[in-house]
Structure formats: C-alpha cells, structure tokens
PDB file of N, CA and C in Angstrom:
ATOM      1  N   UNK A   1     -26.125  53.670  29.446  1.00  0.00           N
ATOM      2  CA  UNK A   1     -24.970  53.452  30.314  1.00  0.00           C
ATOM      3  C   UNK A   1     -25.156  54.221  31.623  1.00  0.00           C
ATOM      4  N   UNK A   2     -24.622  53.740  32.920  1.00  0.00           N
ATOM      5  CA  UNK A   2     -25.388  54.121  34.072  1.00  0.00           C
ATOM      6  C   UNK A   2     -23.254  54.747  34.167  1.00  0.00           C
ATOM      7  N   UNK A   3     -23.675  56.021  35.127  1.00  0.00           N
ATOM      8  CA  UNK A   3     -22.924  56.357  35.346  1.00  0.00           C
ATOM      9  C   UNK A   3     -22.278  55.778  36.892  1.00  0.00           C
ATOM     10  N   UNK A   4     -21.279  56.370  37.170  1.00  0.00           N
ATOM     11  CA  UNK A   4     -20.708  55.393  38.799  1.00  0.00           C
ATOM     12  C   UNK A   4     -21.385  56.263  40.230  1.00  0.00           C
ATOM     13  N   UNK A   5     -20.757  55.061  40.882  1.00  0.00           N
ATOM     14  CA  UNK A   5     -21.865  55.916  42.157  1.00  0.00           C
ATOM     15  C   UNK A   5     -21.286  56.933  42.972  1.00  0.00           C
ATOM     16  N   UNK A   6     -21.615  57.140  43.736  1.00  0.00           N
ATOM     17  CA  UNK A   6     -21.681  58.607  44.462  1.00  0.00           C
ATOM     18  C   UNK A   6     -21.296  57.817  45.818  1.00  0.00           C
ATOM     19  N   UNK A   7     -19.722  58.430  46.154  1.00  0.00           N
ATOM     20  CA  UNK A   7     -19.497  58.196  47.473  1.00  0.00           C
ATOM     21  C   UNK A   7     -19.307  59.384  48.717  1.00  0.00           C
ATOM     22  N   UNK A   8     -19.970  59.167  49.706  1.00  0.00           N
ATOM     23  CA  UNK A   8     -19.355  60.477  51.156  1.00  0.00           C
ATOM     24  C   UNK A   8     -18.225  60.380  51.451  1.00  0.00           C
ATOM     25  N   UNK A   9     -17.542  61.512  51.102  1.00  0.00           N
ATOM     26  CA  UNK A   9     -16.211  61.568  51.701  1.00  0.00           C
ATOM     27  C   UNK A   9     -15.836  62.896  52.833  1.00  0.00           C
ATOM     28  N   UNK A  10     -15.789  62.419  53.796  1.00  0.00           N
ATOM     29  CA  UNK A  10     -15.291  63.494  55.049  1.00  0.00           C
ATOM     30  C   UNK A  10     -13.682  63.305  55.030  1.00  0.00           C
ATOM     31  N   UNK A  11     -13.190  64.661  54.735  1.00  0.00           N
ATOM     32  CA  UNK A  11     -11.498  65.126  54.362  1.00  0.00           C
ATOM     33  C   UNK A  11     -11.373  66.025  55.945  1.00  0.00           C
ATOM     34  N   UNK A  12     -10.627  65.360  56.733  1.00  0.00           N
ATOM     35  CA  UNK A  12     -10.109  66.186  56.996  1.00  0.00           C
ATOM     36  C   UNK A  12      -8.761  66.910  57.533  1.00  0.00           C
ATOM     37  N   UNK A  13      -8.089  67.754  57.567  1.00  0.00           N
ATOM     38  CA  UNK A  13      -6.771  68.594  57.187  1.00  0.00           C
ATOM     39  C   UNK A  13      -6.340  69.905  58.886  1.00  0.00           C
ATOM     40  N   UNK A  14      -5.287  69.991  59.057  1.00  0.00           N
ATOM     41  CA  UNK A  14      -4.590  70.640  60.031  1.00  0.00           C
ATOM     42  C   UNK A  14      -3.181  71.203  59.618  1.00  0.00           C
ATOM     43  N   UNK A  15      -3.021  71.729  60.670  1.00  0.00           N
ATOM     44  CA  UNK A  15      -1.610  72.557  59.858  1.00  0.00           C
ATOM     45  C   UNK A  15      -1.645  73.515  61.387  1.00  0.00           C
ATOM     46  N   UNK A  16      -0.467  74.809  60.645  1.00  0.00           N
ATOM     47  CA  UNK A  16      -0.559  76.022  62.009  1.00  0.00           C
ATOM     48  C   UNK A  16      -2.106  76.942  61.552  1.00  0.00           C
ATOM     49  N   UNK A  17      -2.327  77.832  62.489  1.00  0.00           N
ATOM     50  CA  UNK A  17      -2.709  78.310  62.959  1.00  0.00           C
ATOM     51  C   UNK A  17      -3.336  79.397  62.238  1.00  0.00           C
ATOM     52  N   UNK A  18      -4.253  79.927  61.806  1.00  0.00           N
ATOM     53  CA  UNK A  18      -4.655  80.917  60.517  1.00  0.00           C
ATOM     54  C   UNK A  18      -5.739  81.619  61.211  1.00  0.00           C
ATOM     55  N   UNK A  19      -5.431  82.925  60.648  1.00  0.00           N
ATOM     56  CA  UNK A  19      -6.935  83.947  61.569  1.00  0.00           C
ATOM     57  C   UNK A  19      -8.299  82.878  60.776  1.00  0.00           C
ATOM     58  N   UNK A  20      -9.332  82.853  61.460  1.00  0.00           N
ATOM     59  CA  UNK A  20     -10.687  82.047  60.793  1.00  0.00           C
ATOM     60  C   UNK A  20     -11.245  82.875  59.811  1.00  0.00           C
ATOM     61  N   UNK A  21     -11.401  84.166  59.860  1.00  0.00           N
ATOM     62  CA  UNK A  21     -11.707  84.584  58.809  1.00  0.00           C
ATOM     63  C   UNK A  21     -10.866  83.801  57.381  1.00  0.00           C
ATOM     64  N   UNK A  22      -9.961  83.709  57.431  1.00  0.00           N
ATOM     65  CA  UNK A  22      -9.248  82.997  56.073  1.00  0.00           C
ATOM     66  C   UNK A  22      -9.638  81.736  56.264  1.00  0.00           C
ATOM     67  N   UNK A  23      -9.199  81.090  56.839  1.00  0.00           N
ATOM     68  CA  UNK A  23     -10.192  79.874  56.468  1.00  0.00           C
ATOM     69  C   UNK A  23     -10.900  79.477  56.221  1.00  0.00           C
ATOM     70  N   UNK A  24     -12.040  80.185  56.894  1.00  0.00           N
ATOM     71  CA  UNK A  24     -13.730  80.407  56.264  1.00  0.00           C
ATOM     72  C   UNK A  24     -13.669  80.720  54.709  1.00  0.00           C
ATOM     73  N   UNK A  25     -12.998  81.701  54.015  1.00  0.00           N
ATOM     74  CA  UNK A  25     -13.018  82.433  53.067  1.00  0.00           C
ATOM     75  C   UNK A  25     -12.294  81.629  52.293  1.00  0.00           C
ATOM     76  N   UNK A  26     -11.611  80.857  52.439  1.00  0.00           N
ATOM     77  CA  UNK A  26     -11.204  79.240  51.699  1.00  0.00           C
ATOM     78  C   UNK A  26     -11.737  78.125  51.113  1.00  0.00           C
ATOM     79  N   UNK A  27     -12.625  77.857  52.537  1.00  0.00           N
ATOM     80  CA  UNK A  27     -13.313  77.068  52.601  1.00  0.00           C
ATOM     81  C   UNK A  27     -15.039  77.435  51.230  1.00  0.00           C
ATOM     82  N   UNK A  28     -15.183  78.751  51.628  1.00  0.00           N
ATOM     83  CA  UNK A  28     -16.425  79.098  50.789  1.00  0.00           C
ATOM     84  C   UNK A  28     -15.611  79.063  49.351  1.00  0.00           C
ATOM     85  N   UNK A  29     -14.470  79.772  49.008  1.00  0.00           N
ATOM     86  CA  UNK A  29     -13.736  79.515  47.847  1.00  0.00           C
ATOM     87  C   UNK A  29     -14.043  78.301  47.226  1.00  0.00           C
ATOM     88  N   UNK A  30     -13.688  77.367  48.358  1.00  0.00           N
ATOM     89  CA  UNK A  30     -13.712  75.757  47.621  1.00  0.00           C
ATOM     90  C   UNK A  30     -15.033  75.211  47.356  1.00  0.00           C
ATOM     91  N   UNK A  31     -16.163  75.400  48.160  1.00  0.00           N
ATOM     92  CA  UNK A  31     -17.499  75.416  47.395  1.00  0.00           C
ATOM     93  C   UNK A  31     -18.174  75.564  46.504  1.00  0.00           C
ATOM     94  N   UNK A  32     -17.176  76.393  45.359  1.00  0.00           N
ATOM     95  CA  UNK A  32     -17.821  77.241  44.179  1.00  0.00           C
ATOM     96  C   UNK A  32     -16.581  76.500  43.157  1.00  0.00           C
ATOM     97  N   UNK A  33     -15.399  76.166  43.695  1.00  0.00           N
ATOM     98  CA  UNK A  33     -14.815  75.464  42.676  1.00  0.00           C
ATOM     99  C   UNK A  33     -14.690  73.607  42.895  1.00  0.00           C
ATOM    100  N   UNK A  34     -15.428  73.001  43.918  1.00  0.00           N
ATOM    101  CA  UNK A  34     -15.672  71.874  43.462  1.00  0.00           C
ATOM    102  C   UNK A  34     -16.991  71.456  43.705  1.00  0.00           C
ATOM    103  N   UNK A  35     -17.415  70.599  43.014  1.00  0.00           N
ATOM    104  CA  UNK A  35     -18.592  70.221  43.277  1.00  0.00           C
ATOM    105  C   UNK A  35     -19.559  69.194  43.946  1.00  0.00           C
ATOM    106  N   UNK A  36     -20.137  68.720  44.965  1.00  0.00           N
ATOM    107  CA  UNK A  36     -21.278  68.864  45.450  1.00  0.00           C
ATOM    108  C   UNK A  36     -20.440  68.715  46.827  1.00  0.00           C
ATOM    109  N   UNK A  37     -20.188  69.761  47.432  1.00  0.00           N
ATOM    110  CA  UNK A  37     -19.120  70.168  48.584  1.00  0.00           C
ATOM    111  C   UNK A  37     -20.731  70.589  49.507  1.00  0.00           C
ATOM    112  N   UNK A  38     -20.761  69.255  50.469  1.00  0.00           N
ATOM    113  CA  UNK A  38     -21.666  69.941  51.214  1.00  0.00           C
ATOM    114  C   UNK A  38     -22.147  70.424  52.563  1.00  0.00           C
ATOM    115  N   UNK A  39     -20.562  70.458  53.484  1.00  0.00           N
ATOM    116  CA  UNK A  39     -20.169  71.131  54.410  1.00  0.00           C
ATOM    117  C   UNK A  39     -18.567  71.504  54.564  1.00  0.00           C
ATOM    118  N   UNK A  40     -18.386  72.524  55.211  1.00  0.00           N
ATOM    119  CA  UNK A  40     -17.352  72.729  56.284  1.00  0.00           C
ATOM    120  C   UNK A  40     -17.349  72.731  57.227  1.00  0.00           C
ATOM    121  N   UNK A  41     -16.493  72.383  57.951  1.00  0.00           N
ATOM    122  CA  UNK A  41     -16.304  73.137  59.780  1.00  0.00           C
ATOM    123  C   UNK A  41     -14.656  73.514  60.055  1.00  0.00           C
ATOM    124  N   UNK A  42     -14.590  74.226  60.720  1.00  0.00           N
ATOM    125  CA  UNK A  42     -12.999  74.673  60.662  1.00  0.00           C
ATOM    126  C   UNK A  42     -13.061  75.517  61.840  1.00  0.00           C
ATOM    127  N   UNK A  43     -11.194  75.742  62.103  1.00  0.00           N
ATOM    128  CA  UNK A  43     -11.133  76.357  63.565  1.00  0.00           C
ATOM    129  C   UNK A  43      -9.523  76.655  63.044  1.00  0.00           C
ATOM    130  N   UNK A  44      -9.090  77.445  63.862  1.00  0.00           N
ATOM    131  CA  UNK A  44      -7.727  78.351  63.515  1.00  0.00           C
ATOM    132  C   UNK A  44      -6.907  76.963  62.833  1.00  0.00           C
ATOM    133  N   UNK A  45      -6.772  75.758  63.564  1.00  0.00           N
ATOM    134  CA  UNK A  45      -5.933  74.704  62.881  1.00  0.00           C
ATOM    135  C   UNK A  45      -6.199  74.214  62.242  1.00  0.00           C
ATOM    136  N   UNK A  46      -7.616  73.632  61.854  1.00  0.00           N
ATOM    137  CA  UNK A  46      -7.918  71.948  61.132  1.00  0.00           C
ATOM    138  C   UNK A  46      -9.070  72.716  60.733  1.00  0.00           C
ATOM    139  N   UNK A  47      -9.526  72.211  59.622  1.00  0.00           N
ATOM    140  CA  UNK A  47     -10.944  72.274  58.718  1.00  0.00           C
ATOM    141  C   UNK A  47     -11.281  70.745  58.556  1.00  0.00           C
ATOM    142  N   UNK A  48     -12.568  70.954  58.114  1.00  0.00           N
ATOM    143  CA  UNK A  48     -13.405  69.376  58.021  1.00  0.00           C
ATOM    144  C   UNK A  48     -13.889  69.621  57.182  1.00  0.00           C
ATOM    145  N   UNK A  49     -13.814  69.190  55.409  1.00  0.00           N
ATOM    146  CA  UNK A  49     -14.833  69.247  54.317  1.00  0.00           C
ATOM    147  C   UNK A  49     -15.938  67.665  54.440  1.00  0.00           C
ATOM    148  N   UNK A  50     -17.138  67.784  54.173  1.00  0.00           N
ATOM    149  CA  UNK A  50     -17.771  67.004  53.315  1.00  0.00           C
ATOM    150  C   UNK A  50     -18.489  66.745  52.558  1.00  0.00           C
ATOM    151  N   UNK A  51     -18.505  66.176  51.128  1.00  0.00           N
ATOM    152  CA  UNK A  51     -18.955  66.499  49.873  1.00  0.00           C
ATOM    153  C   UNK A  51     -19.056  64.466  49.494  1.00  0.00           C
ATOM    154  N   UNK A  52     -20.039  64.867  48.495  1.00  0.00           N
ATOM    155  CA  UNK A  52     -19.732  63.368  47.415  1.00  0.00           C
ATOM    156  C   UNK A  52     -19.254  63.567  46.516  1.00  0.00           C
ATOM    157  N   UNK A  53     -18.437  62.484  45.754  1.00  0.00           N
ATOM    158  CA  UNK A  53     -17.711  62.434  44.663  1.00  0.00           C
ATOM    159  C   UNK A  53     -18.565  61.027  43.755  1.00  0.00           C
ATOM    160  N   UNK A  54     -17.887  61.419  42.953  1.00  0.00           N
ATOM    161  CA  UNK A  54     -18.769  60.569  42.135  1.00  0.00           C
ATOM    162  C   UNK A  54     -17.170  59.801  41.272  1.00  0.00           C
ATOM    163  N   UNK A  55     -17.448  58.195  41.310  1.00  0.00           N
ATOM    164  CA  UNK A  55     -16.114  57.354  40.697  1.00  0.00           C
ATOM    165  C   UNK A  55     -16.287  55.860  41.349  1.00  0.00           C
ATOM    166  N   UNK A  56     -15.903  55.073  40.137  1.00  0.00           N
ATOM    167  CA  UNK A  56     -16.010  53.446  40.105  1.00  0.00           C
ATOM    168  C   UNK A  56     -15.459  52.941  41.253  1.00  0.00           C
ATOM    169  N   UNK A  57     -15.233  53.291  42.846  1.00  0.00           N
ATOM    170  CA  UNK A  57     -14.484  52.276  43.735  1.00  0.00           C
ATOM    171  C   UNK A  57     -13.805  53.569  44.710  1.00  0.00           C
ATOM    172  N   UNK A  58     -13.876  52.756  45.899  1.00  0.00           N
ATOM    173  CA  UNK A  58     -13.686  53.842  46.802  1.00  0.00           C
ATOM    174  C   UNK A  58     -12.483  53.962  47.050  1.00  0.00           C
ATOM    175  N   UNK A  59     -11.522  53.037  46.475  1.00  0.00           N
ATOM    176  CA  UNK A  59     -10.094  53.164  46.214  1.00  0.00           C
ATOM    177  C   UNK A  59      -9.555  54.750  45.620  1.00  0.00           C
ATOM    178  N   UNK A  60     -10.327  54.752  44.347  1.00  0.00           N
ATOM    179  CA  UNK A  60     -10.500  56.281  43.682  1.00  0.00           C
ATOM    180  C   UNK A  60     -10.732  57.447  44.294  1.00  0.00           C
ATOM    181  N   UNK A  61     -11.830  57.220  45.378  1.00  0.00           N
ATOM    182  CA  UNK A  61     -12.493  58.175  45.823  1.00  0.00           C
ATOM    183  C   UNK A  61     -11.603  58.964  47.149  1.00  0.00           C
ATOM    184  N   UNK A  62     -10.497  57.856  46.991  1.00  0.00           N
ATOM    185  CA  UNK A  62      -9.316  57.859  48.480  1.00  0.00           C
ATOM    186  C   UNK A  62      -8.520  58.953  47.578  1.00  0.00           C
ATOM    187  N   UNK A  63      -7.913  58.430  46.813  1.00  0.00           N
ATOM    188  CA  UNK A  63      -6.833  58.803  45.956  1.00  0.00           C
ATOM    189  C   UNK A  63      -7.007  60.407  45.908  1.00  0.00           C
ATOM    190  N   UNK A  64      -8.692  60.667  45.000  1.00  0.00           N
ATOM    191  CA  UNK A  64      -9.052  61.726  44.936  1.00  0.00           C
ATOM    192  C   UNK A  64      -9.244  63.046  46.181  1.00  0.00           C
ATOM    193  N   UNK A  65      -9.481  62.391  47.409  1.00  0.00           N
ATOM    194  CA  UNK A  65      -9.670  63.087  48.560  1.00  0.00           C
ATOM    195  C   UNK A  65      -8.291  63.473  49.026  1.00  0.00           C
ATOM    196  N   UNK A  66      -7.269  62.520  48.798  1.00  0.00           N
ATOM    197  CA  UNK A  66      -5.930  63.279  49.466  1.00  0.00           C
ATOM    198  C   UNK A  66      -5.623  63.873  48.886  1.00  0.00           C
ATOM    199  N   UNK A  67      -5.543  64.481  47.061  1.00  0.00           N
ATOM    200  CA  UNK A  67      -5.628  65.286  46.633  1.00  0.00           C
ATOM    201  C   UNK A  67      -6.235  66.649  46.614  1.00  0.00           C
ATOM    202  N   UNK A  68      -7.639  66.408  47.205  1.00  0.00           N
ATOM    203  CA  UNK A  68      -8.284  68.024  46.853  1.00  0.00           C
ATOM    204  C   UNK A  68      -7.660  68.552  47.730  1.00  0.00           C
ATOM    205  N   UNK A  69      -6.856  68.846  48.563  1.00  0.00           N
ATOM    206  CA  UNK A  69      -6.585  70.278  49.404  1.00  0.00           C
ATOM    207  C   UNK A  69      -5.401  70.628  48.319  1.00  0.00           C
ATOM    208  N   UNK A  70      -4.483  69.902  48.130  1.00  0.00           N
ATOM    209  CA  UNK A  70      -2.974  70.270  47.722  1.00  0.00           C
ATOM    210  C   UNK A  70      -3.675  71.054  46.162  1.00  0.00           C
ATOM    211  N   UNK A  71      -4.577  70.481  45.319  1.00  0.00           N
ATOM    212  CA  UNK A  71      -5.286  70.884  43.953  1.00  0.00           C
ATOM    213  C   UNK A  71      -5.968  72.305  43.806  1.00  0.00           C
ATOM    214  N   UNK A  72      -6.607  72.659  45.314  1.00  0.00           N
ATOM    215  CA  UNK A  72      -7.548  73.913  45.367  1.00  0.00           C
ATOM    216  C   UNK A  72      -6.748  74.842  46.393  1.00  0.00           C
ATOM    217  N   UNK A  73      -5.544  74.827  46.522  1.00  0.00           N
ATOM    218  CA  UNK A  73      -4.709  75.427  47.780  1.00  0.00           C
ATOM    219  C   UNK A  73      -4.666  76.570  46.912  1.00  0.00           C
ATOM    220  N   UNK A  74      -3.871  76.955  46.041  1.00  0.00           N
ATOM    221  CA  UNK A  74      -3.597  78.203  44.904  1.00  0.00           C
ATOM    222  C   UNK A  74      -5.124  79.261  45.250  1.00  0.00           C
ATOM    223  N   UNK A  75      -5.748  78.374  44.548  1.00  0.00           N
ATOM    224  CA  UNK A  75      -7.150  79.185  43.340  1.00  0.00           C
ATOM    225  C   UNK A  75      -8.078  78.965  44.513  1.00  0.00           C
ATOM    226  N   UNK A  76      -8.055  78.427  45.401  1.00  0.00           N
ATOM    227  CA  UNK A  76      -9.136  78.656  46.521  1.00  0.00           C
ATOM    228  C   UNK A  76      -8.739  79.644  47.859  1.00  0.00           C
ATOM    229  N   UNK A  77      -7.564  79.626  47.907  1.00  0.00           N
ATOM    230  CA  UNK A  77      -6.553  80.342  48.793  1.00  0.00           C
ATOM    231  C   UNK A  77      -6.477  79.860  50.361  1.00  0.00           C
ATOM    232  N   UNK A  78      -6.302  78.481  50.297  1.00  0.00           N
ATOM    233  CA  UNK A  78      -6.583  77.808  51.269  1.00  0.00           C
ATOM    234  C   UNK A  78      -5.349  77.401  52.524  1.00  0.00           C
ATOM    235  N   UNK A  79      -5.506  77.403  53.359  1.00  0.00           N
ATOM    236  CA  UNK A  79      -3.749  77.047  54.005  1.00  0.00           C
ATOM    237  C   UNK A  79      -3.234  76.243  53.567  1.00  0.00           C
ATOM    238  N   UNK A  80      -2.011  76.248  54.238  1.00  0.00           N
ATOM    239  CA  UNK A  80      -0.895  74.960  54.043  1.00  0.00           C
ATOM    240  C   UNK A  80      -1.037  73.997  55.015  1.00  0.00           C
ATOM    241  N   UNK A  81      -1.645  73.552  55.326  1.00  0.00           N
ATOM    242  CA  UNK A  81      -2.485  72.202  55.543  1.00  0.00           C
ATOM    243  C   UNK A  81      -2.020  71.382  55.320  1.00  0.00           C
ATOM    244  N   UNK A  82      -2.195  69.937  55.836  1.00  0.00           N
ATOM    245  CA  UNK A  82      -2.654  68.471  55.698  1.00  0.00           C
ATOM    246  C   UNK A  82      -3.659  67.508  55.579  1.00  0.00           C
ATOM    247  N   UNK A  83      -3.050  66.524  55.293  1.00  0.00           N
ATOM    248  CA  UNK A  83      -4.695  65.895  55.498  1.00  0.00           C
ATOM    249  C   UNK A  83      -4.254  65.031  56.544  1.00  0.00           C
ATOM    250  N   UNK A  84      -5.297  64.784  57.546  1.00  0.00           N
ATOM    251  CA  UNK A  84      -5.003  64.276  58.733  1.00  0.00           C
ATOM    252  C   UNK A  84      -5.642  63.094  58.610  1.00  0.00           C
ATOM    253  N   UNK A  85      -6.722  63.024  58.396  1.00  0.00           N
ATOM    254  CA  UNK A  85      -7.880  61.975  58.048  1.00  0.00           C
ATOM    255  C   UNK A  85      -8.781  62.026  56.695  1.00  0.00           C
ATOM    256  N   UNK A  86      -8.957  60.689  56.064  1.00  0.00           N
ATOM    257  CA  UNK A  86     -10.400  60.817  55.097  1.00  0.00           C
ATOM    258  C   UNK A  86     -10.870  59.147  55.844  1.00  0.00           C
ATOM    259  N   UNK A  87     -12.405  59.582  55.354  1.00  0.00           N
ATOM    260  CA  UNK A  87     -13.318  58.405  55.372  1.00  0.00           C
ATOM    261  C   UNK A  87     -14.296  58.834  54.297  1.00  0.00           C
ATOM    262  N   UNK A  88     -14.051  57.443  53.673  1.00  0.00           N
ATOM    263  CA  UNK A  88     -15.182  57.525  52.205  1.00  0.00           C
ATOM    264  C   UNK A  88     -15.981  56.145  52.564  1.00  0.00           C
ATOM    265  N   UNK A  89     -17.652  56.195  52.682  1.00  0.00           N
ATOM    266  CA  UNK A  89     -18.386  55.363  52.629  1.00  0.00           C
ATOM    267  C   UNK A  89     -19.704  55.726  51.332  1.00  0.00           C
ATOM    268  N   UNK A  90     -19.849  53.998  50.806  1.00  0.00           N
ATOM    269  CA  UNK A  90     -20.756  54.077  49.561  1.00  0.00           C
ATOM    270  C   UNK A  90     -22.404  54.699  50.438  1.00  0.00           C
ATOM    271  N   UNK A  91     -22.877  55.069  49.111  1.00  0.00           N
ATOM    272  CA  UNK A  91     -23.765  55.999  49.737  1.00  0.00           C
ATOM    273  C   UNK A  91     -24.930  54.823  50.285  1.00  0.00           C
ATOM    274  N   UNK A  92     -25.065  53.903  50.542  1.00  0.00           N
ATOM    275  CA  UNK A  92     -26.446  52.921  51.248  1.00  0.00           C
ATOM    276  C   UNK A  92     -25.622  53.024  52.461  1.00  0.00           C
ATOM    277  N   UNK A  93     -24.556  53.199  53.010  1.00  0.00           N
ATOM    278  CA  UNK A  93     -23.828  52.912  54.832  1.00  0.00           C
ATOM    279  C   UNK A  93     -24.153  54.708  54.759  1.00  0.00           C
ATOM    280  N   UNK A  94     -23.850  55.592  54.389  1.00  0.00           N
ATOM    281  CA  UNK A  94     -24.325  56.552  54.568  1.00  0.00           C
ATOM    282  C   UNK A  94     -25.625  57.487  55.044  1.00  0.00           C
ATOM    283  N   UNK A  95     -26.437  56.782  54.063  1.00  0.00           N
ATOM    284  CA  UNK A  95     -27.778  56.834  54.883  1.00  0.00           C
ATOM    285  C   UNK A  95     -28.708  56.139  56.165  1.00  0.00           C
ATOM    286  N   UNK A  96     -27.815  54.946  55.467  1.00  0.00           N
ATOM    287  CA  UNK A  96     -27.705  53.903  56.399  1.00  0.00           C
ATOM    288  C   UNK A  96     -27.356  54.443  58.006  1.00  0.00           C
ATOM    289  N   UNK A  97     -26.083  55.118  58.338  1.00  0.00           N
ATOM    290  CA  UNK A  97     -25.908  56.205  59.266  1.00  0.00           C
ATOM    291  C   UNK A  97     -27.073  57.010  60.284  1.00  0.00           C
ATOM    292  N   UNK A  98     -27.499  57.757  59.019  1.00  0.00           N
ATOM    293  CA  UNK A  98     -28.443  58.590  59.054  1.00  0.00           C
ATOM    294  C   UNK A  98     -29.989  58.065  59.500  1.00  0.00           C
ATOM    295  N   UNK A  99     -30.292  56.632  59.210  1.00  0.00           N
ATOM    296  CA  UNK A  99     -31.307  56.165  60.564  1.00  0.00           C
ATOM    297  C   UNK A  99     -31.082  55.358  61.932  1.00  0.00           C
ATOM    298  N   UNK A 100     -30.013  55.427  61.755  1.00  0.00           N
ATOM    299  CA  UNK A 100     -29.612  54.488  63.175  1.00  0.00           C
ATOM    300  C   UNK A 100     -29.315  55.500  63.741  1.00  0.00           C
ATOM    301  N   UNK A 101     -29.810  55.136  65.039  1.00  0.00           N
ATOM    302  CA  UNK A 101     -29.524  55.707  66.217  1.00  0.00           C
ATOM    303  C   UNK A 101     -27.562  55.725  66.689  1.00  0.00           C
ATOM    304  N   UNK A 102     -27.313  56.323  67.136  1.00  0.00           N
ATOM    305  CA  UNK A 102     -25.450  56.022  67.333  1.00  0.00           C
ATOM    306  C   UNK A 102     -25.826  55.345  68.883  1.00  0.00           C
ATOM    307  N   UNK A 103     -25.072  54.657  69.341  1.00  0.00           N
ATOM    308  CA  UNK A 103     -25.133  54.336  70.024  1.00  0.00           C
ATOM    309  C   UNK A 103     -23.389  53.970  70.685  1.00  0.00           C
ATOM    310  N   UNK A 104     -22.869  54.784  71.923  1.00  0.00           N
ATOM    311  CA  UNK A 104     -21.614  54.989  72.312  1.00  0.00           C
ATOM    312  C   UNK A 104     -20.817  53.745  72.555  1.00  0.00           C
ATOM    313  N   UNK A 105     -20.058  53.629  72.163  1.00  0.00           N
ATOM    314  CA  UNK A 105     -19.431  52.146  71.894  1.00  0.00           C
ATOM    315  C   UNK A 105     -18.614  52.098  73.127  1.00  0.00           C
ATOM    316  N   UNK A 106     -18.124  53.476  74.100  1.00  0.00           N
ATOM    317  CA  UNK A 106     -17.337  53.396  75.541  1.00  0.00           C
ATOM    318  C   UNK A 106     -18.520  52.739  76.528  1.00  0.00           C
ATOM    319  N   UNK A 107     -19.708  53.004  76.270  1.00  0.00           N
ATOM    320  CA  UNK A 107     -21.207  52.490  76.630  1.00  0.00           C
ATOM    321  C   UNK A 107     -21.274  51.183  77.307  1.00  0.00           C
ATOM    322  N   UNK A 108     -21.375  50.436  76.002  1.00  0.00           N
ATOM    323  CA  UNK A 108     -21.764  49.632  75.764  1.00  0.00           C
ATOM    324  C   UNK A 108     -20.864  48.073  74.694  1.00  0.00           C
ATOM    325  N   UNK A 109     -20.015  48.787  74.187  1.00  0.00           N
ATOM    326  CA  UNK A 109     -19.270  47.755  73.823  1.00  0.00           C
ATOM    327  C   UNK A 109     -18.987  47.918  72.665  1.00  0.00           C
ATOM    328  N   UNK A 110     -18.990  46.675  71.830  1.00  0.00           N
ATOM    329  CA  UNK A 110     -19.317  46.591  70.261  1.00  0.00           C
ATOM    330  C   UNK A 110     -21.087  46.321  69.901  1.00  0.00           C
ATOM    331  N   UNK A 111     -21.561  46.899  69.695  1.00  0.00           N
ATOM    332  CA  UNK A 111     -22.975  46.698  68.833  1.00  0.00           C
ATOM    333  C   UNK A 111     -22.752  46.539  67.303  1.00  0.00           C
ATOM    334  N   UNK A 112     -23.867  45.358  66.845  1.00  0.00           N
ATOM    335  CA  UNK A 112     -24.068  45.223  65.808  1.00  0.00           C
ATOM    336  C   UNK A 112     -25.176  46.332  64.941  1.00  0.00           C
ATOM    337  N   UNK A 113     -24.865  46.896  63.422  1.00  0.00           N
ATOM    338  CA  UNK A 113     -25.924  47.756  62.581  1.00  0.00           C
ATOM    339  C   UNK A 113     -27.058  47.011  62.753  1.00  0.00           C
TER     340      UNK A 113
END
C-alpha cells in the first residue's frame, strides 16, 4: 500500500507586533514539534512557514494549514497571529517551480509553464 503524497505548503500569518527574538524562538519551537517544517521567515508582524505535509488531496492539506498556528500557539509559544495566506501545491508544480526560470508577469504579461 503506497502511502499519500507530499504536498508544499507556504502558511503564512500576521498579527501585532512582537520583539523578533520571540518569534524566532517560536518559530524554532515549531520545527521540533512538527514535522518536515522546512523554513521560516518572520519580522515583528507576520512569519512565513514552509514545510510538506503529507495527505490524500490538497483540500486536506488546506484544512490542515489553517490549523497549524492556532494547534502549536500554546506548546510552541507562538503569537496571536493569523493566517493571512496559504498556498499548497502537489509536489511535480513544485519542483516544477524550481526549474523554470520566473519570469515577471508586470514584464511581460501572462506567460505560459
């Protein structure tokens, strides 16, 4: 039995204003209690996690992402936050990403992948 696939999900969350040291120290919190968490970026207001999750449909993978801040807020010691944005893509547009060139769409228009 094959297990489900692995989607990228970029979470990201805002709120007031927090010295960065705590946020940082949140953010590393949440690294060690979920798993395959494989960036942050953050600034006194808004943090940016991104990690893969692993689950049958990216419907799930939604569900699950507006959840992790409110789930790891306690035990990670994370602000009181929002989530402002998620984007979950299956992992072939992901890498997929990762060889194309970007190319500025104020540029040039709409381009096709």
């Amino acid at each position: 039995m094959e297990g489900w696939p692995f989607w990228h999900v970029t979470l990201t969350v805002a709120g007031p204003s927090v010295p960065e040291p705590e946020i940082r120290h949140g953010l590393e919190a949440l690294s060690h209690e979920h798993p395959f968490l494989l960036s942050g970026r953050y600034g006194v207001d808004r943090a940016e996690v991104r990690y893969w999750e692993e689950a049958p449909d990216a419907s799930t993978v939604t569900d699950l992402a507006l959840r992790l801040w409110d789930v790891h807020q306690v035990t990670a010691g994370l602000p009181q936050w929002h989530v402002v944005g998620v984007e979950v893509v299956d992992r072939e547009t992901f890498h997929r990403r990762g060889r194309a060139p970007l190319t500025p769409v104020s540029l040039v228009g709409v381009a096709p992948f």
